[in-house]
Protein backbone atom coordinates (compact mmCIF):
# COMPACT_ATOMS: atom_id res chain seq x y z
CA UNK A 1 -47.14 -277.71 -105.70
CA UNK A 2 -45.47 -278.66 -102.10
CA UNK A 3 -43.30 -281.83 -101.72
CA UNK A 4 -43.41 -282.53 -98.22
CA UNK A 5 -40.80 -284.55 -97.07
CA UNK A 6 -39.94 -285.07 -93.08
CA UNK A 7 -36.40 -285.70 -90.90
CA UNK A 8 -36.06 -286.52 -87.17
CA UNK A 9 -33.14 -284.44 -85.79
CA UNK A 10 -31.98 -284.92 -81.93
CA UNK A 11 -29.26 -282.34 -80.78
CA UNK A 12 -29.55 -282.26 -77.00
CA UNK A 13 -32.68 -280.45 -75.34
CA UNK A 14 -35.46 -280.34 -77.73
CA UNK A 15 -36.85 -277.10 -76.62
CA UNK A 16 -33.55 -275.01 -78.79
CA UNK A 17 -33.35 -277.75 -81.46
CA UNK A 18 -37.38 -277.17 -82.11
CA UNK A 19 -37.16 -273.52 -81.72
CA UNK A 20 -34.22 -273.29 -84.45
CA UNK A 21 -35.74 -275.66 -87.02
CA UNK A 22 -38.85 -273.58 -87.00
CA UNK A 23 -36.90 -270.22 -88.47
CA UNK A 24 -35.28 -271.88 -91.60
CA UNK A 25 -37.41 -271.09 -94.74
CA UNK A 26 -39.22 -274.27 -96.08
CA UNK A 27 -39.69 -275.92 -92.68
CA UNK A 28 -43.24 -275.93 -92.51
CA UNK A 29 -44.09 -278.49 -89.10
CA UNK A 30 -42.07 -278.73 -85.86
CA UNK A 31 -42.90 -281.15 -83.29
CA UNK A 32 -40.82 -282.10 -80.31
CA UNK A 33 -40.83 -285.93 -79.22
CA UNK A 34 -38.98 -288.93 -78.53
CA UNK A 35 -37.40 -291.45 -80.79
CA UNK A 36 -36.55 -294.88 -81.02
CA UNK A 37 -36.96 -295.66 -77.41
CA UNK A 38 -37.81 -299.54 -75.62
CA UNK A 39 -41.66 -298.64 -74.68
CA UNK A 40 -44.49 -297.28 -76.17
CA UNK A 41 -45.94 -293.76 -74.99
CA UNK A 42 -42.94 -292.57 -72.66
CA UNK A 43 -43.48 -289.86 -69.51
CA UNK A 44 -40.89 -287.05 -70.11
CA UNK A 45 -39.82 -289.17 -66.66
CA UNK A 46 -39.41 -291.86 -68.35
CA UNK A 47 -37.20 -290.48 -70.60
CA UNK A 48 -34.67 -288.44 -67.60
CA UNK A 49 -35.04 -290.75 -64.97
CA UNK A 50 -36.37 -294.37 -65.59
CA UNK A 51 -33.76 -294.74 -68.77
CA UNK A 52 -36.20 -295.84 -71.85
CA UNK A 53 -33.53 -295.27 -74.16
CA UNK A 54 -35.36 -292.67 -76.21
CA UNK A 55 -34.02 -289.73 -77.43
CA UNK A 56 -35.21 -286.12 -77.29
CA UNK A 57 -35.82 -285.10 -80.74
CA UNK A 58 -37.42 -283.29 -83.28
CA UNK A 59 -39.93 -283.89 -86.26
CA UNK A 60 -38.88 -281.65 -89.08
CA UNK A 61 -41.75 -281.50 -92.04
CA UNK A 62 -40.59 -279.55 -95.27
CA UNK A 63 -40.88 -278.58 -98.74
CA UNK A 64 -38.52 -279.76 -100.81
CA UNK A 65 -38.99 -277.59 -103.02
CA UNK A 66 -37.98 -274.41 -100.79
CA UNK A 67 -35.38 -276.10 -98.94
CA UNK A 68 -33.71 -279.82 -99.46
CA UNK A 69 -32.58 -282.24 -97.02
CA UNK A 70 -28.76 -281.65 -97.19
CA UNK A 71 -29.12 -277.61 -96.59
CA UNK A 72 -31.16 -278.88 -93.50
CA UNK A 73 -28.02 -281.32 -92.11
CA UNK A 74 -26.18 -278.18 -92.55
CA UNK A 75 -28.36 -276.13 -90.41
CA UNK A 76 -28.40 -279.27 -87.96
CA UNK A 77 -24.80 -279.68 -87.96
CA UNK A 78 -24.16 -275.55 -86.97
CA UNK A 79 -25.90 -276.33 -83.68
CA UNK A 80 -24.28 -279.47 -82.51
CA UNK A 81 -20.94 -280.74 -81.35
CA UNK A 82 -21.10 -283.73 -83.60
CA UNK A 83 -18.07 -285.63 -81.51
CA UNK A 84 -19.51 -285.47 -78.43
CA UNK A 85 -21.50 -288.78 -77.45
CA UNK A 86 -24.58 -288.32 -75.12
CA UNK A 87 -23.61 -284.50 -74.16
CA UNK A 88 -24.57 -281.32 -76.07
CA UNK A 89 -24.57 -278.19 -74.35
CA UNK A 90 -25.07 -278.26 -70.32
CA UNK A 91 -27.20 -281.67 -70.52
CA UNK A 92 -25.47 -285.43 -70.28
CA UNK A 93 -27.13 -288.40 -70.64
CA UNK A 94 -28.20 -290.92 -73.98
CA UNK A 95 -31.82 -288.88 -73.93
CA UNK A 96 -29.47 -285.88 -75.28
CA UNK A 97 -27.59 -288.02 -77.96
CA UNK A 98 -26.94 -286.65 -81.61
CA UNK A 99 -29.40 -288.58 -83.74
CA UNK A 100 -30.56 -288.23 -87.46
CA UNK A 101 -33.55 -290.83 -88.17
CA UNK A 102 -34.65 -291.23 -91.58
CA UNK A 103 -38.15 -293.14 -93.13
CA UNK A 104 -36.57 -293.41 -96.83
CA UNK A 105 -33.62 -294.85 -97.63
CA UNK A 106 -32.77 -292.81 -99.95
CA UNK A 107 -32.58 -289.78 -96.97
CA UNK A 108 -29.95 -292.69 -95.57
CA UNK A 109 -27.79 -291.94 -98.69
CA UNK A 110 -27.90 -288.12 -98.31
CA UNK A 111 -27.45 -288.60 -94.78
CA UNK A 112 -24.04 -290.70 -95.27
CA UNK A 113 -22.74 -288.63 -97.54
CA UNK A 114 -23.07 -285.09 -95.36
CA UNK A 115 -21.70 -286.79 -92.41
CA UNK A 116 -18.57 -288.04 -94.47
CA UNK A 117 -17.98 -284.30 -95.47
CA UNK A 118 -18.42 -283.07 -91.76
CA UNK A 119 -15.96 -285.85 -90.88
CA UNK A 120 -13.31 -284.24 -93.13
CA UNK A 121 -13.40 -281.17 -90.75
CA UNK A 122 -12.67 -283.44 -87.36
CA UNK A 123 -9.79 -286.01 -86.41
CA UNK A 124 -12.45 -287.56 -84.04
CA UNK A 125 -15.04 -289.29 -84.74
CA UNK A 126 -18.40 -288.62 -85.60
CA UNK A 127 -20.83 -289.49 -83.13
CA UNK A 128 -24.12 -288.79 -84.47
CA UNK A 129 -26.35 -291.83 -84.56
CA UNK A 130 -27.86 -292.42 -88.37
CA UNK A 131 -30.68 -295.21 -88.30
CA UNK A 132 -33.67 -295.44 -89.03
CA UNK A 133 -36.71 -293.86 -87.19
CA UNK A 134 -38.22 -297.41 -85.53
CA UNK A 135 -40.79 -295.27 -83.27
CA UNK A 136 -41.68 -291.38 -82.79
CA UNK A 137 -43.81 -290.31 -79.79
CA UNK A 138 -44.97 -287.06 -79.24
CA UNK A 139 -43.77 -285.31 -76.30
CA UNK A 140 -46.30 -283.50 -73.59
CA UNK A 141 -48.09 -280.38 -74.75
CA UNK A 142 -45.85 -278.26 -72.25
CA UNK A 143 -42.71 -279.21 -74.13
CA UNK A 144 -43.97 -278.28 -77.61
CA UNK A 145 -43.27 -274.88 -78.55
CA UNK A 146 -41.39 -274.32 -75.32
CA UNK A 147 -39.32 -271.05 -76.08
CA UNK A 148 -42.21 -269.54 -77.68
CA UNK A 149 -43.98 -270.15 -74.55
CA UNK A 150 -41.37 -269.23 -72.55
CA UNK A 151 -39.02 -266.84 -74.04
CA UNK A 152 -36.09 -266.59 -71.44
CA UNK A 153 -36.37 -270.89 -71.07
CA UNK A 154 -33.45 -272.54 -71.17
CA UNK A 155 -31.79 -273.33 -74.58
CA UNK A 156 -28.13 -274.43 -75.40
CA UNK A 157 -28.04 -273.19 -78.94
CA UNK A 158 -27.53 -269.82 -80.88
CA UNK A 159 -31.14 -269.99 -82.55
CA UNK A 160 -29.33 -266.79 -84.75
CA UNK A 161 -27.64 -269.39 -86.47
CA UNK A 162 -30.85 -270.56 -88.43
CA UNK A 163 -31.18 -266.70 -89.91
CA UNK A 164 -27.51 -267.17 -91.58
CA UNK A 165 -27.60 -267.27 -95.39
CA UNK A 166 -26.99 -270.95 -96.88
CA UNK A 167 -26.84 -271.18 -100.13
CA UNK A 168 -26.83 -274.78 -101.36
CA UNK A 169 -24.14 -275.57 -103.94
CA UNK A 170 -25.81 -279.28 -105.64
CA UNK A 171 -28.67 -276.52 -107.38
CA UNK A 172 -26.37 -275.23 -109.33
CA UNK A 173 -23.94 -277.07 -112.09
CA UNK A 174 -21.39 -275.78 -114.34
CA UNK A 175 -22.06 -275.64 -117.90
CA UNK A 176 -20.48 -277.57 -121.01
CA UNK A 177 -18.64 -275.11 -122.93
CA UNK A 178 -21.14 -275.86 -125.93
CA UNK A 179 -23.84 -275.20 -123.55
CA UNK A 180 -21.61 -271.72 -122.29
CA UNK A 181 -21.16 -270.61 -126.15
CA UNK A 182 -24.68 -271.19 -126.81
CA UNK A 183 -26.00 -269.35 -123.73
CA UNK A 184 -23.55 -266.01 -123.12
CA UNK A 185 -22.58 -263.46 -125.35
CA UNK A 186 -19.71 -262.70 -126.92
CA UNK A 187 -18.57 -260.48 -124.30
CA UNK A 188 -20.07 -262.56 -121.69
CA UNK A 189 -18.17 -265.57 -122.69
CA UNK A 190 -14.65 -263.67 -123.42
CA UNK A 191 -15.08 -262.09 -119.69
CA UNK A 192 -15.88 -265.18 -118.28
CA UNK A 193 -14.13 -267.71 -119.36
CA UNK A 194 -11.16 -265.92 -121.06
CA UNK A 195 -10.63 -263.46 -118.14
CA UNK A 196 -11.41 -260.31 -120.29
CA UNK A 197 -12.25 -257.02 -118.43
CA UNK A 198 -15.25 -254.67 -119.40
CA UNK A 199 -14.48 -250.63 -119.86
CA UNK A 200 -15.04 -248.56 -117.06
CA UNK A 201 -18.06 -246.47 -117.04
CA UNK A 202 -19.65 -248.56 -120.09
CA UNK A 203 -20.92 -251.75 -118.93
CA UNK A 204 -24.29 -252.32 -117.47
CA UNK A 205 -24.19 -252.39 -113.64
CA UNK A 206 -21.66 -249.87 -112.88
CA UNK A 207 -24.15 -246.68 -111.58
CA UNK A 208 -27.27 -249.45 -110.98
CA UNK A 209 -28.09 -249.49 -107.97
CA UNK A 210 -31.82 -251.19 -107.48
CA UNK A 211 -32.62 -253.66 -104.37
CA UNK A 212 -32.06 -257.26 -105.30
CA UNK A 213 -29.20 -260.18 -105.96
CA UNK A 214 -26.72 -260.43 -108.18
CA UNK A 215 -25.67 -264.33 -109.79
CA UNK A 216 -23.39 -266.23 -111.70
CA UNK A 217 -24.19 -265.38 -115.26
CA UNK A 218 -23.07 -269.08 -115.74
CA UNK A 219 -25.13 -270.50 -113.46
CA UNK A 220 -27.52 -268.67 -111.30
CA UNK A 221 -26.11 -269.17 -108.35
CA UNK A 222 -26.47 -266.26 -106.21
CA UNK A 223 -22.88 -264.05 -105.23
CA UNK A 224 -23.90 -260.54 -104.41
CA UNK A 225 -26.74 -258.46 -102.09
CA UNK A 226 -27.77 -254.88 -103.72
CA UNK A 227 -27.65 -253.97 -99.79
CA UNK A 228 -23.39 -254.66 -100.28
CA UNK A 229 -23.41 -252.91 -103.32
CA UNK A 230 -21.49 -248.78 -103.49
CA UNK A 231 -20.31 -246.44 -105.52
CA UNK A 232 -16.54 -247.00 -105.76
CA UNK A 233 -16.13 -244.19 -108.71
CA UNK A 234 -14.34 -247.07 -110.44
CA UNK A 235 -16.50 -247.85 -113.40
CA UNK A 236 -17.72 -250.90 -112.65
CA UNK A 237 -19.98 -252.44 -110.40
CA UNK A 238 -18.66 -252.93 -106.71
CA UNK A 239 -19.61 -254.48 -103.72
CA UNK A 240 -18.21 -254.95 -100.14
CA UNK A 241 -18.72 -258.68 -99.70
CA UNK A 242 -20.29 -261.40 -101.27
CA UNK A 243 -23.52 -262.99 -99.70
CA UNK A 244 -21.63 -265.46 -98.39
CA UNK A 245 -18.14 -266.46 -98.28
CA UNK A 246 -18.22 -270.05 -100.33
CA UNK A 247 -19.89 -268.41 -103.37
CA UNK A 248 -16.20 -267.45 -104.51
CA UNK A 249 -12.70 -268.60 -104.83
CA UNK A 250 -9.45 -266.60 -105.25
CA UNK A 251 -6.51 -266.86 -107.33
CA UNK A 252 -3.35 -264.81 -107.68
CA UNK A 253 -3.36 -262.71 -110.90
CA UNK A 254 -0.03 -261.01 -111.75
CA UNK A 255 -1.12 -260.20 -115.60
CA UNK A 256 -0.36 -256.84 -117.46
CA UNK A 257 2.60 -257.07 -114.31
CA UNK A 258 0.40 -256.14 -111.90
CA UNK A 259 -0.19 -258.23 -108.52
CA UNK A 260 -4.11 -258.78 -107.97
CA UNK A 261 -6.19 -261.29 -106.71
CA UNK A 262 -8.91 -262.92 -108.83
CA UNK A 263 -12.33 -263.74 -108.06
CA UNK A 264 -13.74 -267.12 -109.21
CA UNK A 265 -17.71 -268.28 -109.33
CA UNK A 266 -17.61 -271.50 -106.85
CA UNK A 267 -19.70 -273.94 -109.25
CA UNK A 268 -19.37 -272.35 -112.44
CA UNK A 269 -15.79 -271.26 -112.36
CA UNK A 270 -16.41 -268.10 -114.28
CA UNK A 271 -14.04 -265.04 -113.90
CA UNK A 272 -16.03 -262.22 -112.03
CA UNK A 273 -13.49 -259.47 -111.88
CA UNK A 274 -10.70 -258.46 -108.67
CA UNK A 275 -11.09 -257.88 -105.35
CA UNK A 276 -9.22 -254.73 -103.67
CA UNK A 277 -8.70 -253.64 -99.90
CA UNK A 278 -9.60 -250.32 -100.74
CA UNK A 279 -12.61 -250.51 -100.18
CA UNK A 280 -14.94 -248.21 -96.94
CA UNK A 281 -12.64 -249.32 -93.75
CA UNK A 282 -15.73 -248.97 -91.61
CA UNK A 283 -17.69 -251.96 -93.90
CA UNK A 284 -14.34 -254.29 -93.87
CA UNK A 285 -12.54 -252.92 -96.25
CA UNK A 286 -12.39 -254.70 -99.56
CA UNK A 287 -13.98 -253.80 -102.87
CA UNK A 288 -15.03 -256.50 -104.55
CA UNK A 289 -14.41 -254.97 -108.44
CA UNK A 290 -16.50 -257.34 -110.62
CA UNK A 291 -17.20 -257.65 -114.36
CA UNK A 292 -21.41 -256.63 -115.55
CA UNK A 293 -20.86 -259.53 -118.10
CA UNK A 294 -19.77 -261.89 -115.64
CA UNK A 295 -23.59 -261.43 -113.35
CA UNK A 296 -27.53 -260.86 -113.76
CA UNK A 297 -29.67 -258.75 -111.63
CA UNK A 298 -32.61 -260.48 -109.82
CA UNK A 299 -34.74 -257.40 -108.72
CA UNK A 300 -36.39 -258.21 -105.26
CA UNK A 301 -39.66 -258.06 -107.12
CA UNK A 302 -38.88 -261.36 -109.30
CA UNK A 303 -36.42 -263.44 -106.42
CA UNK A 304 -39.66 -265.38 -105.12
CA UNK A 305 -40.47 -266.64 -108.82
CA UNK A 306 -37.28 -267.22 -109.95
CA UNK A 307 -36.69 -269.50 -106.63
CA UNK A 308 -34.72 -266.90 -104.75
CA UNK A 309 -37.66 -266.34 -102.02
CA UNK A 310 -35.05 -267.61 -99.04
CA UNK A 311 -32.40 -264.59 -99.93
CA UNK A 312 -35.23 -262.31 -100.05
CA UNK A 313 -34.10 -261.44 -95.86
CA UNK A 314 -30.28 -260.10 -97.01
CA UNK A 315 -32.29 -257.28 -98.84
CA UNK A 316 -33.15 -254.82 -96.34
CA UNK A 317 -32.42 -251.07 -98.17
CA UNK A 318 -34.56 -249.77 -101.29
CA UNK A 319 -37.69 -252.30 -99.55
């Protein structure tokens, strides 16, 4: 069953801001309008010349249940200069403020809470307005759907950005070690959490190579892409990259006096094996060396029913 749930996002010109919102997974409505102006039913006049005080902006309708309202403010936030006040891209004026305009309070919370984390990643300020919505009017026919209309139209954002991976860290939680011992194996638990290393050539992943993801044996959350998967000859699984870069964490390892680097699961802190840089030069050049105990295969087949529909894109060999 859908839980639709809606946001009001302004980032400058409407036209890009609608155009990327529509490509995220689990947006299901766009509509391009203007918000919490002085009068009812504004021209798009109005708006540029005759100052109203509304702001161009965007109705965002989606199911919570494919993607939540903080991986949207991340989305959101990769398109806009978030210290800038009343200028994004080539357009100045308050129409082309940074807005977010909630219904629920409890959206206000969420809200808060991603903006402090963006803060910690400026000295300036934040200048996004956070209120709440007080009026939405739908803006002319000719505006909605704009770039679709009008493919070269003007637009002041990367709309690639909404096709980059996010994988949102609060669905996943670390377990308690009763609840570790009572889930994983032996072997699962002693590579894991004790750091142990599988043999080569006799673990389950090494010469497996069918389309799909790879998790956190831990907790689910997704680390590797069959597509970034090869055939190192080592003995155990290896991959060029993980799906994305925050899935992991590093530490220096200089056991069995040997200087390697270690490869952490983000949430569930579980050791996944080593990463190398000799791995193919023309793919980047590491070789991410990881433990069969430490991950589970999704196969492509099972990634929509197991809630892994939005990775389903990073598969593109073996389809």
């Amino acid at each position: 069953m859908k839980n639709i749930q809606e946001i009001y996002l302004a980032g400058g010109c409407f036209w890009g801001v609608e155009a990327y919102m529509q490509r995220i997974n689990g947006v299901i409505e766009t509509v391009s309008g203007y918000a919490n102006g002085k009068i009812e039913n504004p021209t798009y006049e109005d708006v540029i010349y005759r100052n109203s005080g509304h702001a161009e902006t965007v109705r965002v309708v989606y199911d919570v249940n494919i993607v939540n309202l903080q991986t949207l403010l991340k989305y959101y936030f990769r398109i806009i200069d978030p210290i800038s006040l009343n200028k994004q891209g080539n357009d100045r004026g308050t129409q082309y403020r940074t807005g977010i305009y909630y219904t629920k309070e409890a959206d206000r919370k969420i809200i808060e809470k991603e903006i402090e984390e963006l803060q910690k990643n400026y000295s300036d300020k934040i200048m996004v307005e956070v209120i709440p919505l007080i009026r939405f009017d739908i803006a002319e026919e000719y505006h909605q759907d704009y770039l679709k209309k009008n493919p070269q139209g003007y637009c002041h954002i990367d709309l690639s950005k909404a096709d980059e991976v996010m994988i949102d860290e609060n669905k996943y939680f670390r377990l308690t070690e009763e609840e570790l011992r009572s889930k994983l194996t032996d072997k699962q638990y002693k590579v894991t959490q004790l750091g142990d290393t599988e043999r080569a050539f006799n673990n389950e992943y090494w010469d497996f190579f069918k389309p799909g993801i790879y998790v956190d044996i831990t907790t689910g959350e997704p680390l590797f892409s069959s597509d970034d998967k090869f055939n190192s000859q080592c003995g155990w699984p290896s991959f060029i990259k993980t799906i994305i870069p925050e899935v992991v964490t590093y530490n220096k390892d200089n056991s069995f006096n040997m200087e390697r680097v270690e490869v952490v699961s983000r949430i569930g802190k579980a050791h996944l094996g080593h990463v190398f840089n000799d791995g193919p030069k023309e793919l980047g050049g590491l070789r991410y060396c990881i433990n069969s105990a430490a991950i589970e295969f999704i196969s492509l087949d099972e990634m929509k029913i197991k809630g892994y529909e939005y990775l389903i894109r990073t598969i593109k060999k073996g389809k």
